[in-house]
N, C-alpha and C. Protein backbone atom coordinates (compact mmCIF):
# COMPACT_ATOMS: atom_id res chain seq x y z
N UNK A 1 -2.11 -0.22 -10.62
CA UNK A 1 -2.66 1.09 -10.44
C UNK A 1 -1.67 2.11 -11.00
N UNK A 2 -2.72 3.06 -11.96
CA UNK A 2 -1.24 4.32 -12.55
C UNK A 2 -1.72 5.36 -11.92
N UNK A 3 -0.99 6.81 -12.23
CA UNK A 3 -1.09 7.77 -11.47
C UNK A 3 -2.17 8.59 -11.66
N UNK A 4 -2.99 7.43 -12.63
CA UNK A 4 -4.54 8.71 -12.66
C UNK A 4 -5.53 8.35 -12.00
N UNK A 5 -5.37 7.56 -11.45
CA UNK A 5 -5.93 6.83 -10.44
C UNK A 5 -5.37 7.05 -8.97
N UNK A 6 -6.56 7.72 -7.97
CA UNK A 6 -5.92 7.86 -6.68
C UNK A 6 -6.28 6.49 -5.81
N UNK A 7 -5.33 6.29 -5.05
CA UNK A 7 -5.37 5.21 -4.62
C UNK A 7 -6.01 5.07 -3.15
N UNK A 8 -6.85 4.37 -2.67
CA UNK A 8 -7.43 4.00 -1.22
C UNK A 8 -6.58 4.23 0.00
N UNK A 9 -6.61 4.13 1.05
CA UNK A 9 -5.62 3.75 1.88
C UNK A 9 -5.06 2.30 2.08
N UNK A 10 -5.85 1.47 1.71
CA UNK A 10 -5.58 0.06 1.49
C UNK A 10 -4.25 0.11 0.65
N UNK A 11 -4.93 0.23 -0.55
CA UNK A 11 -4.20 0.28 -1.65
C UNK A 11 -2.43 1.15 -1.66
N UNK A 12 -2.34 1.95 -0.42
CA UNK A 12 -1.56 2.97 -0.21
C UNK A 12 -0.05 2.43 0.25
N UNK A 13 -0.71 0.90 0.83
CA UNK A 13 -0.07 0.41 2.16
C UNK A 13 -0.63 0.64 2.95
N UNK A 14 -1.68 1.18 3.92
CA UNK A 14 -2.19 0.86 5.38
C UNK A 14 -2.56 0.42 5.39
N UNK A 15 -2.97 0.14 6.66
CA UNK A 15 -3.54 -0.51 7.51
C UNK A 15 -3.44 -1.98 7.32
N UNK A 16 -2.08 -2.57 6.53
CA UNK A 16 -1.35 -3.98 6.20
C UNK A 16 -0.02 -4.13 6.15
N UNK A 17 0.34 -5.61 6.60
CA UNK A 17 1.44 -5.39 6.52
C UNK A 17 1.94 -5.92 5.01
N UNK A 18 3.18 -5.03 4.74
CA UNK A 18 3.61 -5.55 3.25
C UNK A 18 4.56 -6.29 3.50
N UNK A 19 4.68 -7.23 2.83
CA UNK A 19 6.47 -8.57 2.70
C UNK A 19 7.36 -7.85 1.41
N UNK A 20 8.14 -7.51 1.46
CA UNK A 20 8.62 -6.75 0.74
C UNK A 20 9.54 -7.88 -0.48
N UNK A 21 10.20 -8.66 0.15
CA UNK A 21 10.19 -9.73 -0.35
C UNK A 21 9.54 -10.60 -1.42
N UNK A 22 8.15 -10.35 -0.94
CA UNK A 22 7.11 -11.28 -1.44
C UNK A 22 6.92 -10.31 -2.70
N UNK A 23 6.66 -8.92 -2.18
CA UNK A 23 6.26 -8.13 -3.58
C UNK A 23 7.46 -8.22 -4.72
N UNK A 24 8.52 -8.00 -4.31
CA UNK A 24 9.76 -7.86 -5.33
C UNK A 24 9.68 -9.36 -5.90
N UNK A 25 9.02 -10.45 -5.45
CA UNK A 25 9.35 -11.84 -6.17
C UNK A 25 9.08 -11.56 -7.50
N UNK A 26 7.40 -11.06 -7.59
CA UNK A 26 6.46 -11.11 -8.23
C UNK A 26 7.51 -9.75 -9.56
N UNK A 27 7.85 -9.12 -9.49
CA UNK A 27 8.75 -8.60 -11.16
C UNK A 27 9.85 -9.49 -11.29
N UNK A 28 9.51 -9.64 -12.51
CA UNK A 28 10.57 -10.70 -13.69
C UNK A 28 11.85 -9.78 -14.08
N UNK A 29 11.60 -8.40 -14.48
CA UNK A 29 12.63 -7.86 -15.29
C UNK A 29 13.39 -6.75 -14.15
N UNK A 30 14.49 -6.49 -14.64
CA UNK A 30 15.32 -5.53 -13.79
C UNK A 30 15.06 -4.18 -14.50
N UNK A 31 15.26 -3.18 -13.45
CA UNK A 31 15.19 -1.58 -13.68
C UNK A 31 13.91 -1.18 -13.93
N UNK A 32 13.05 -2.00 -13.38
CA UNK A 32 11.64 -1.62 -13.41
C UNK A 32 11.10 -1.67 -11.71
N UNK A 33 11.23 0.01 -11.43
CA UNK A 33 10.66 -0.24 -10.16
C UNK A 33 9.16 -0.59 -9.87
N UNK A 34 8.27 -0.91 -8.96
CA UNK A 34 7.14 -0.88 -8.60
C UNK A 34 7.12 -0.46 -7.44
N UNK A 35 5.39 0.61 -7.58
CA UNK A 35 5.19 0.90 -6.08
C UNK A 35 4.18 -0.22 -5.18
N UNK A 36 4.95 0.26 -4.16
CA UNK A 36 4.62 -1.07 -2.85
C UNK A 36 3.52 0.11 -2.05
N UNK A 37 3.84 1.18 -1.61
CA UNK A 37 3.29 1.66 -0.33
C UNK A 37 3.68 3.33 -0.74
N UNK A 38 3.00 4.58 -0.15
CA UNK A 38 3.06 5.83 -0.43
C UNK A 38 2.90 6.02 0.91
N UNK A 39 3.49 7.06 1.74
CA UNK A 39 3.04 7.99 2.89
C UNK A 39 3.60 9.38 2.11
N UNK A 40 2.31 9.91 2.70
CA UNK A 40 2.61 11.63 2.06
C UNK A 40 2.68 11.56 0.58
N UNK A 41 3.67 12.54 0.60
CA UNK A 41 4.22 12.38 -0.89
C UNK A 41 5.26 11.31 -1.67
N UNK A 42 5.72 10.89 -0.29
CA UNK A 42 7.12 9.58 -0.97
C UNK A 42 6.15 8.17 -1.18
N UNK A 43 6.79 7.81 -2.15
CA UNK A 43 6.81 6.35 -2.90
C UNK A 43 8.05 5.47 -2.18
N UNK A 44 7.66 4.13 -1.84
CA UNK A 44 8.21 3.27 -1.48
C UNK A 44 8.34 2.08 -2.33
N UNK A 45 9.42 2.15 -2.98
CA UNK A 45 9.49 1.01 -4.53
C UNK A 45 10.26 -0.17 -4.20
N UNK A 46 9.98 -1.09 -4.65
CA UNK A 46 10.63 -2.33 -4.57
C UNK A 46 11.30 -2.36 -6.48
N UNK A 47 12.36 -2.92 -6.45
CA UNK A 47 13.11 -2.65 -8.07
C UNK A 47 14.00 -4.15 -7.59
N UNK A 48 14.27 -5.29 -8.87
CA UNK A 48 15.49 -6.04 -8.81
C UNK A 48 16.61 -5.34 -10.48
N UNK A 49 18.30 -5.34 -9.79
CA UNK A 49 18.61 -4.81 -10.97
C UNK A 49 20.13 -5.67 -10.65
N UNK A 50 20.17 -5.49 -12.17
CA UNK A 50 21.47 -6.59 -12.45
C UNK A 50 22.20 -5.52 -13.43
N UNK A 51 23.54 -5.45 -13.32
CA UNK A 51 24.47 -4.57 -14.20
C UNK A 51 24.66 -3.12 -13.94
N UNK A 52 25.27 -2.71 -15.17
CA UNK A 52 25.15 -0.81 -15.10
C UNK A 52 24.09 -0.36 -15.54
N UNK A 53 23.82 0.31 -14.71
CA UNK A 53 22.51 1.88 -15.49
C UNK A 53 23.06 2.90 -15.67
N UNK A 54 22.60 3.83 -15.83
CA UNK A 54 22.93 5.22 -16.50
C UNK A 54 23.60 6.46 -15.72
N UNK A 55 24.12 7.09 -15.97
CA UNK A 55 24.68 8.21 -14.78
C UNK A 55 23.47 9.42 -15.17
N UNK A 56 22.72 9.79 -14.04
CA UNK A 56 21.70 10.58 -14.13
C UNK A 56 21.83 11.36 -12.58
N UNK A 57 20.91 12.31 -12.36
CA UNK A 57 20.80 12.95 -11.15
C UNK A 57 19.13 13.32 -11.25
N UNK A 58 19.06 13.70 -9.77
CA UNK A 58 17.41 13.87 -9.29
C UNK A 58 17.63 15.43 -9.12
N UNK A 59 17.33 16.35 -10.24
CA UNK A 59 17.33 17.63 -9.66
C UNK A 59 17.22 18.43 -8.37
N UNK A 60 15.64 17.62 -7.85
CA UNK A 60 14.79 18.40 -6.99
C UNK A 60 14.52 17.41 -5.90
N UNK A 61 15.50 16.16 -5.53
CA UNK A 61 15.26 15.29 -4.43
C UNK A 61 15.85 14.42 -3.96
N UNK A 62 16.19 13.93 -2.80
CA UNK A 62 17.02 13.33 -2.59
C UNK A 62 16.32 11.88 -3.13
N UNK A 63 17.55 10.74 -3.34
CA UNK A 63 17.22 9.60 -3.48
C UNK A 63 17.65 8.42 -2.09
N UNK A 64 16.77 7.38 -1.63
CA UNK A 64 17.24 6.59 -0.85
C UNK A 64 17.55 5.08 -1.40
N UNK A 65 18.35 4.43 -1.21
CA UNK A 65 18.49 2.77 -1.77
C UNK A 65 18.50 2.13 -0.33
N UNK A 66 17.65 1.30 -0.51
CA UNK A 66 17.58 0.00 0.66
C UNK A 66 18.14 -1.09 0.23
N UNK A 67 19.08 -1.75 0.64
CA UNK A 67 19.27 -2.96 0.00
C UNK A 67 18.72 -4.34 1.17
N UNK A 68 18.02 -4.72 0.19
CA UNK A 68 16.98 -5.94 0.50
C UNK A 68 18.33 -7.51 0.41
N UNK A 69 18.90 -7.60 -0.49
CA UNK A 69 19.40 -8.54 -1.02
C UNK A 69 20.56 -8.44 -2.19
N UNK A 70 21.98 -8.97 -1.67
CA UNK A 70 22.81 -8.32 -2.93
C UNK A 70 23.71 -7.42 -2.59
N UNK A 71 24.57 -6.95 -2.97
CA UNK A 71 25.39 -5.97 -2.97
C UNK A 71 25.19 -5.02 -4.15
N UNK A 72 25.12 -3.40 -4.00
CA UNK A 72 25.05 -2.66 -4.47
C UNK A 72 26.28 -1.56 -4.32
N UNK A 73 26.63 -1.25 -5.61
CA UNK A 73 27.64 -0.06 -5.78
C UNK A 73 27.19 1.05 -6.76
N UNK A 74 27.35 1.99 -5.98
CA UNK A 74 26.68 3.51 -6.43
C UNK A 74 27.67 4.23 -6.30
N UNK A 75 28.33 4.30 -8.19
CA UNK A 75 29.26 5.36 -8.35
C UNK A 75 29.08 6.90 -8.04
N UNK A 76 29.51 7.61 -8.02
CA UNK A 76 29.63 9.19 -8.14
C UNK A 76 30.91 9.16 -8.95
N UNK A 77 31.19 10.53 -9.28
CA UNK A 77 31.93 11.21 -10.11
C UNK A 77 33.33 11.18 -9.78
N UNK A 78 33.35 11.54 -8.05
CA UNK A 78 34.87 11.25 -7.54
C UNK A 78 34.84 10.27 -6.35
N UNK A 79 33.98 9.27 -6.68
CA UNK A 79 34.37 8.19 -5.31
C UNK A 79 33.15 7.30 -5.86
N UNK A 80 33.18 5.78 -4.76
CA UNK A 80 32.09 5.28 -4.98
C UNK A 80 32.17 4.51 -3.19
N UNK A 81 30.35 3.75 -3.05
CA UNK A 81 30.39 3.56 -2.17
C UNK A 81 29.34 1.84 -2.12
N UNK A 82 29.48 1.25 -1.29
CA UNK A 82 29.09 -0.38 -1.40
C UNK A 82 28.01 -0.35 -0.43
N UNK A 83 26.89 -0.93 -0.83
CA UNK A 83 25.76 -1.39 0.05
C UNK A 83 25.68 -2.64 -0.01
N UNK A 84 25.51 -3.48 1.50
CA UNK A 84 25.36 -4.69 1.56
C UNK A 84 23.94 -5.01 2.05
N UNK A 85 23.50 -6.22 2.10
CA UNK A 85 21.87 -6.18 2.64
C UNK A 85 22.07 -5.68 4.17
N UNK A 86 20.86 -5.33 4.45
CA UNK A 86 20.29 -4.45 5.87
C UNK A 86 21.34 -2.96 5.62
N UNK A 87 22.23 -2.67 4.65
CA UNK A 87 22.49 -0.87 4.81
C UNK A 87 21.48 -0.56 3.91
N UNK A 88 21.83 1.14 3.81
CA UNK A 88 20.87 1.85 3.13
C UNK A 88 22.19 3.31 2.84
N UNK A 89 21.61 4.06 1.79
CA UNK A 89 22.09 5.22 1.55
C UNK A 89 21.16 6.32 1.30
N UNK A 90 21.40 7.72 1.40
CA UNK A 90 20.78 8.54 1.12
C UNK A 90 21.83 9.43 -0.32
N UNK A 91 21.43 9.38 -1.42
CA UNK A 91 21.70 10.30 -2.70
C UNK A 91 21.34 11.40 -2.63
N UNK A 92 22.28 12.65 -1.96
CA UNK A 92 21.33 14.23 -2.29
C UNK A 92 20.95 14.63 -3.41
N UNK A 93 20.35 14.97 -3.54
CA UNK A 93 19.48 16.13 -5.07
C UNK A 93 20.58 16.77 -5.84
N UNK A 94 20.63 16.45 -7.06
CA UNK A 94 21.47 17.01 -8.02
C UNK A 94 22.68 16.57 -7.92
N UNK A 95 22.97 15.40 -7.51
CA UNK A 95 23.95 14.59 -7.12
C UNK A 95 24.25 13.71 -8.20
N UNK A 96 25.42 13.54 -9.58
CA UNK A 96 25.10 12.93 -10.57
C UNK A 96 25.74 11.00 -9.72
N UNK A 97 24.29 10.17 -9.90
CA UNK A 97 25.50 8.92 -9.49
C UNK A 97 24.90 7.61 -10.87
N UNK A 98 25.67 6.73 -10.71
CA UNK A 98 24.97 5.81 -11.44
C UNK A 98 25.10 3.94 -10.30
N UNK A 99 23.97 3.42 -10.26
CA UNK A 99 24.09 2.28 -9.78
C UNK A 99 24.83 1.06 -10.56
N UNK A 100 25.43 0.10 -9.70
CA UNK A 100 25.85 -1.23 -10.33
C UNK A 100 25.89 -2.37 -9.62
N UNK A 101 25.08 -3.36 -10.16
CA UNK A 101 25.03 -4.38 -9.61
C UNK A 101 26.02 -6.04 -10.44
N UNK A 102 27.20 -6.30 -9.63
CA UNK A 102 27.34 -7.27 -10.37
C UNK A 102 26.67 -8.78 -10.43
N UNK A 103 25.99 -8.89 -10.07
CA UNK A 103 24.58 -9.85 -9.81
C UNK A 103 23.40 -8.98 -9.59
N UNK A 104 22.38 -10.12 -9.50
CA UNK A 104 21.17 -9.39 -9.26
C UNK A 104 21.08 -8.81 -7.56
N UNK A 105 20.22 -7.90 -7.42
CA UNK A 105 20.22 -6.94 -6.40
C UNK A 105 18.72 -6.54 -6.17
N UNK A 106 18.67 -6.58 -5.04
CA UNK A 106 16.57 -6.60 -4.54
C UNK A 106 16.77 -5.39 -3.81
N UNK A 107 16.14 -4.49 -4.08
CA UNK A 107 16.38 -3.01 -3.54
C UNK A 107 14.96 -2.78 -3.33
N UNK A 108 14.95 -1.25 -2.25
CA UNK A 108 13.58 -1.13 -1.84
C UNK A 108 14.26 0.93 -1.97
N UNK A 109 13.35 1.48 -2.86
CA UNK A 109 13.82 2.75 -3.22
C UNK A 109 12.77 3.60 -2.23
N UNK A 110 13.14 4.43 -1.92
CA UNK A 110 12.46 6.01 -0.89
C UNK A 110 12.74 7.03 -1.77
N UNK A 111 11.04 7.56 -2.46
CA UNK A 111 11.32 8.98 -3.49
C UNK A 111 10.42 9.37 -3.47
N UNK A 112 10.45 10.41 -3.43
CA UNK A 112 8.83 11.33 -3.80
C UNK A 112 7.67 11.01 -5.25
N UNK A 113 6.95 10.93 -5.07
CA UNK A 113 5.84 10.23 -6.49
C UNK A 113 6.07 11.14 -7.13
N UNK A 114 6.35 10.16 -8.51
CA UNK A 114 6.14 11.06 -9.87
C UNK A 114 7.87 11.00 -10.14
N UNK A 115 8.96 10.27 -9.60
CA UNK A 115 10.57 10.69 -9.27
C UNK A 115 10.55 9.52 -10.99
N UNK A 116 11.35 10.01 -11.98
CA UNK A 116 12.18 8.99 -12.69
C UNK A 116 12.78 8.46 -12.62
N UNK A 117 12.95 6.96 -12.73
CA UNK A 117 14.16 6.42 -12.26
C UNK A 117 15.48 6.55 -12.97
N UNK A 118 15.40 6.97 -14.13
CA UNK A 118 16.61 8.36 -15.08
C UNK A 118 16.65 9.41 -14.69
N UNK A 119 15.80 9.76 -13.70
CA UNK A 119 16.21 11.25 -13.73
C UNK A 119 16.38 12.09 -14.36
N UNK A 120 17.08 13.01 -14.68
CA UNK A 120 17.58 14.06 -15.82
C UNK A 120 17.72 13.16 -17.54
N UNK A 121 18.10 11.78 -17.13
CA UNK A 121 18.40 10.77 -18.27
C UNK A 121 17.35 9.88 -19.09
N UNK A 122 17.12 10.41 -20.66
CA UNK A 122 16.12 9.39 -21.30
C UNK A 122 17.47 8.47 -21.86
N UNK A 123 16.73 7.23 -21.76
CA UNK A 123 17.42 6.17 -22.32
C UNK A 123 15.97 4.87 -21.98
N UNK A 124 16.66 3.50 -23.14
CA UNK A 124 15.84 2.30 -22.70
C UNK A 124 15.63 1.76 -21.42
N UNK A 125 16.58 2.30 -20.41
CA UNK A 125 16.38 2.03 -19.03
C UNK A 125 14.89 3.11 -18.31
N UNK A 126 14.72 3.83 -19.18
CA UNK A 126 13.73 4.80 -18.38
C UNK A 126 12.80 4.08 -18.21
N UNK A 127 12.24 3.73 -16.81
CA UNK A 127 10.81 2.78 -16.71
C UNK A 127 9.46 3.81 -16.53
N UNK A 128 8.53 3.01 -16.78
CA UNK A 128 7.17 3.91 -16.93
C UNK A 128 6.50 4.05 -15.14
N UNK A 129 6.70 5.32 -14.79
CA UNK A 129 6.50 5.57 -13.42
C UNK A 129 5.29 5.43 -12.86
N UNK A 130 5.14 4.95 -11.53
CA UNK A 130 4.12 4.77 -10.66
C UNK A 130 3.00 3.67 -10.89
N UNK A 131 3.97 2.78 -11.49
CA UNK A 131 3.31 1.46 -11.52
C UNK A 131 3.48 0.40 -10.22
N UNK A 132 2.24 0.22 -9.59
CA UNK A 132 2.29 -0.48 -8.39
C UNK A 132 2.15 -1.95 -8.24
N UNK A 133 2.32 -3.01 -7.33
CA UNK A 133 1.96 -4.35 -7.25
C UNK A 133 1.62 -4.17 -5.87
């Protein structure tokens, strides 16, 4: 489902439960998030990512990382900080960071629909937004 298409409540995530797990099996490639579930305006993405991505910022929103599986490190400019499975972080808005995974990493992202996963940044990492499983 893309974003010209409004989606059911089914389709939304209600009234089911999602395996979050199960959905993230199902993408092959890294830095390609998919949406799982929407309340309101936020998107709930499942993404697997291996290596460096890009140093970008979210102008107008904060970003959340769930880590599902993996260790995750999310530089900033003057520090960095480590997610292990079951933490989570919150990225404020206009916050420049870049993620790194030295293995693969099963993440579950919290962003408002329509969010780039570059952000401010075009590059080959930019994935095509609001693609769901």
């Amino acid at each position: 489902m893309h974003s010209d298409s409004q989606p059911t409540p089914e389709q939304r995530g209600q009234y089911k439960t999602i395996n979050l797990l199960d959905k993230i099996s199902q993408i092959d490639d890294h830095w390609q998030p998919r949406v799982v579930a929407e309340m309101n305006d936020y998107q709930f993405k499942v993404v697997k990512i291996a290596g460096d991505f890009v140093w970008h910022r979210h102008a107008d929103t904060d970003e959340t990382f769930i880590v599902l599986a993996g260790r995750l490190r999310i530089d900033f400019r003057d520090r960095s900080i480590e997610l292990f499975p079951g933490e989570m972080a919150v990225v404020p808005k206009g916050v420049e960071h870049k993620p790194y995974a030295e293995s693969e990493v099963k993440l579950l992202l919290i962003e408002p629909r329509g969010v780039v996963n570059t952000g401010d940044t075009t590059t080959e990492r930019t994935a095509e937004n609001d693609v769901w499983i």
